[in-house]
C-alpha atoms as a PDB file:
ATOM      1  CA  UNK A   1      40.101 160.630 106.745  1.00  0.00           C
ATOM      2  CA  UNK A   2      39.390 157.177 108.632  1.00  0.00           C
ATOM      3  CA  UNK A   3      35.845 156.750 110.182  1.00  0.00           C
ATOM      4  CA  UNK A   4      36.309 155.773 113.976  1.00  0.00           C
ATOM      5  CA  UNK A   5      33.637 154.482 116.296  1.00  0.00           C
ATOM      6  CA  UNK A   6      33.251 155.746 119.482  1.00  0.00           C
ATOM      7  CA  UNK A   7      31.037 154.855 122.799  1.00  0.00           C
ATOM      8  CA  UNK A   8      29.941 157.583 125.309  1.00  0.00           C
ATOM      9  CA  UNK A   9      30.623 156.997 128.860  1.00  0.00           C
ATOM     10  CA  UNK A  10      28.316 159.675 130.261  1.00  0.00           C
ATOM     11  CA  UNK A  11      24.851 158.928 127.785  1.00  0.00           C
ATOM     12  CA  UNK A  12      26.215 155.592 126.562  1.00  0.00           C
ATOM     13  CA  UNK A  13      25.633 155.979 122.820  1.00  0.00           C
ATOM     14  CA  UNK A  14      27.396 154.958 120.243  1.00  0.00           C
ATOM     15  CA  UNK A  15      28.388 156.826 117.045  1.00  0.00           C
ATOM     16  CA  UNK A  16      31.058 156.861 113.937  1.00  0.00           C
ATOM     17  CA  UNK A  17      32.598 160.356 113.098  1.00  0.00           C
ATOM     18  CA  UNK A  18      35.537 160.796 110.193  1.00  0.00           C
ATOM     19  CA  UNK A  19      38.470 162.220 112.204  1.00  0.00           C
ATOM     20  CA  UNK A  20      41.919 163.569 110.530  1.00  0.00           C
ATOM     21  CA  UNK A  21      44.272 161.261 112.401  1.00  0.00           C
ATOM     22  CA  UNK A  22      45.840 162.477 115.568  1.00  0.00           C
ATOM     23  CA  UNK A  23      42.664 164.385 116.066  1.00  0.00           C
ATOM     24  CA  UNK A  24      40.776 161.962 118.243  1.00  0.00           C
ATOM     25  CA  UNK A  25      41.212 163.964 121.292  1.00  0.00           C
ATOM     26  CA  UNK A  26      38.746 166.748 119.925  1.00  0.00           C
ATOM     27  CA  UNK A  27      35.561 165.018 118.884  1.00  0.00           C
ATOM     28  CA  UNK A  28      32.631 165.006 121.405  1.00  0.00           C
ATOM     29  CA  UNK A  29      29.768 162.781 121.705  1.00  0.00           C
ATOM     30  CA  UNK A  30      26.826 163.059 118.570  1.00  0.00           C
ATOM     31  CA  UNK A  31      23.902 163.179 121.591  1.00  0.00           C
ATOM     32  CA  UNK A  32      25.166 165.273 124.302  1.00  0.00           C
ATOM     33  CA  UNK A  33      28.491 166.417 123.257  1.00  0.00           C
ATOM     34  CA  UNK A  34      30.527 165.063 126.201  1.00  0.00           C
ATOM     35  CA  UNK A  35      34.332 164.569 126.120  1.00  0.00           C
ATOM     36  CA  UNK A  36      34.534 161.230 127.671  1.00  0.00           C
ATOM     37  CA  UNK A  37      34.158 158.734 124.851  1.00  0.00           C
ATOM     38  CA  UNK A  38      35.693 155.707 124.681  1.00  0.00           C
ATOM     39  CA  UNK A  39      37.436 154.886 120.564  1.00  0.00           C
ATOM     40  CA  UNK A  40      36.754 151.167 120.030  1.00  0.00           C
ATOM     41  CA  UNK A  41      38.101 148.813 117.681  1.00  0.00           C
ATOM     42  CA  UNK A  42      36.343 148.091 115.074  1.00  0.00           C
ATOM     43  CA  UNK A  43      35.549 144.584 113.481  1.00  0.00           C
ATOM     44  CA  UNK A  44      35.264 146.237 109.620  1.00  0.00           C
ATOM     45  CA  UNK A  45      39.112 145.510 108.491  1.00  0.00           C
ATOM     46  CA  UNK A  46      39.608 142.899 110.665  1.00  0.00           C
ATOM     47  CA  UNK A  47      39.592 138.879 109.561  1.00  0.00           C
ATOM     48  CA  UNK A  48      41.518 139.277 105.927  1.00  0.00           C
ATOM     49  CA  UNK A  49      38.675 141.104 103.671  1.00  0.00           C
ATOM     50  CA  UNK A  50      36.017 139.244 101.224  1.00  0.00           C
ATOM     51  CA  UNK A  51      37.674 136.451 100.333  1.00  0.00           C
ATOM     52  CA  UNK A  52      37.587 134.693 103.472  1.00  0.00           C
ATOM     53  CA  UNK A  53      33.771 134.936 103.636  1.00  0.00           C
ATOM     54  CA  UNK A  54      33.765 133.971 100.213  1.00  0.00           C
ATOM     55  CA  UNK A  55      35.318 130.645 100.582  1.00  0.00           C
ATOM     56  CA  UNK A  56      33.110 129.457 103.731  1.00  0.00           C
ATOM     57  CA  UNK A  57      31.010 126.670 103.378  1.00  0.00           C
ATOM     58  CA  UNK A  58      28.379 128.031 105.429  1.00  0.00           C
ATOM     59  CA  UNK A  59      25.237 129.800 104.724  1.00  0.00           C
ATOM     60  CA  UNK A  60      25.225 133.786 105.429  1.00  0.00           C
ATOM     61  CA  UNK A  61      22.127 135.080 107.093  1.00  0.00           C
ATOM     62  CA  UNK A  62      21.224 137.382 104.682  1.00  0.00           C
ATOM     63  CA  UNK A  63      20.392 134.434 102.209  1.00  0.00           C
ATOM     64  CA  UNK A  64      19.291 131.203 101.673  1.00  0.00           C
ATOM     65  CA  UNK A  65      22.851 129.854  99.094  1.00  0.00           C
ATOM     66  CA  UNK A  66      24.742 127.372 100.444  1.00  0.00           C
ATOM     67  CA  UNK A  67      27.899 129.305 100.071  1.00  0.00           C
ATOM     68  CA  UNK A  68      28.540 133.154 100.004  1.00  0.00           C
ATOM     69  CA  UNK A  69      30.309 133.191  96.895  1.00  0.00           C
ATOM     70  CA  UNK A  70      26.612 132.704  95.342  1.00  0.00           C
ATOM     71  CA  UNK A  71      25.520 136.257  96.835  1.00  0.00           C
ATOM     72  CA  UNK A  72      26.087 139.657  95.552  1.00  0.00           C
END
């Protein structure tokens, strides 16, 4: 089961929930367990994986390397 994100129009949180696919329609807001959410896309897959962060040449802000390929 994929993990979706969703945004609530009515108490504006946001929140992840795994959903069978085609089931979308019948998951309900974490907090107040409204209907009217919004899926959005999110940025996890997107951009080609590790190995494009891997071969940038600039810092990441979770350490002080030059490079990311130095971090684990």
């Amino acid at each position: 089961m994929p993990i979706y994100e969703f945004f609530c129009k009515k108490c504006g949180k946001h929140f992840e929930s795994l959903v069978s696919i085609g089931k979308e329609k019948s998951i309900s807001c974490a907090a107040c367990e409204s209907k009217d959410i919004q899926k959005l896309f999110s940025s996890f897959g997107i951009g080609g994986g590790s190995n494009r962060l891997s071969s940038s040449s600039a810092a990441c802000t979770t350490c002080s390397a030059n490079t990311c390929s130095t971090c684990k």
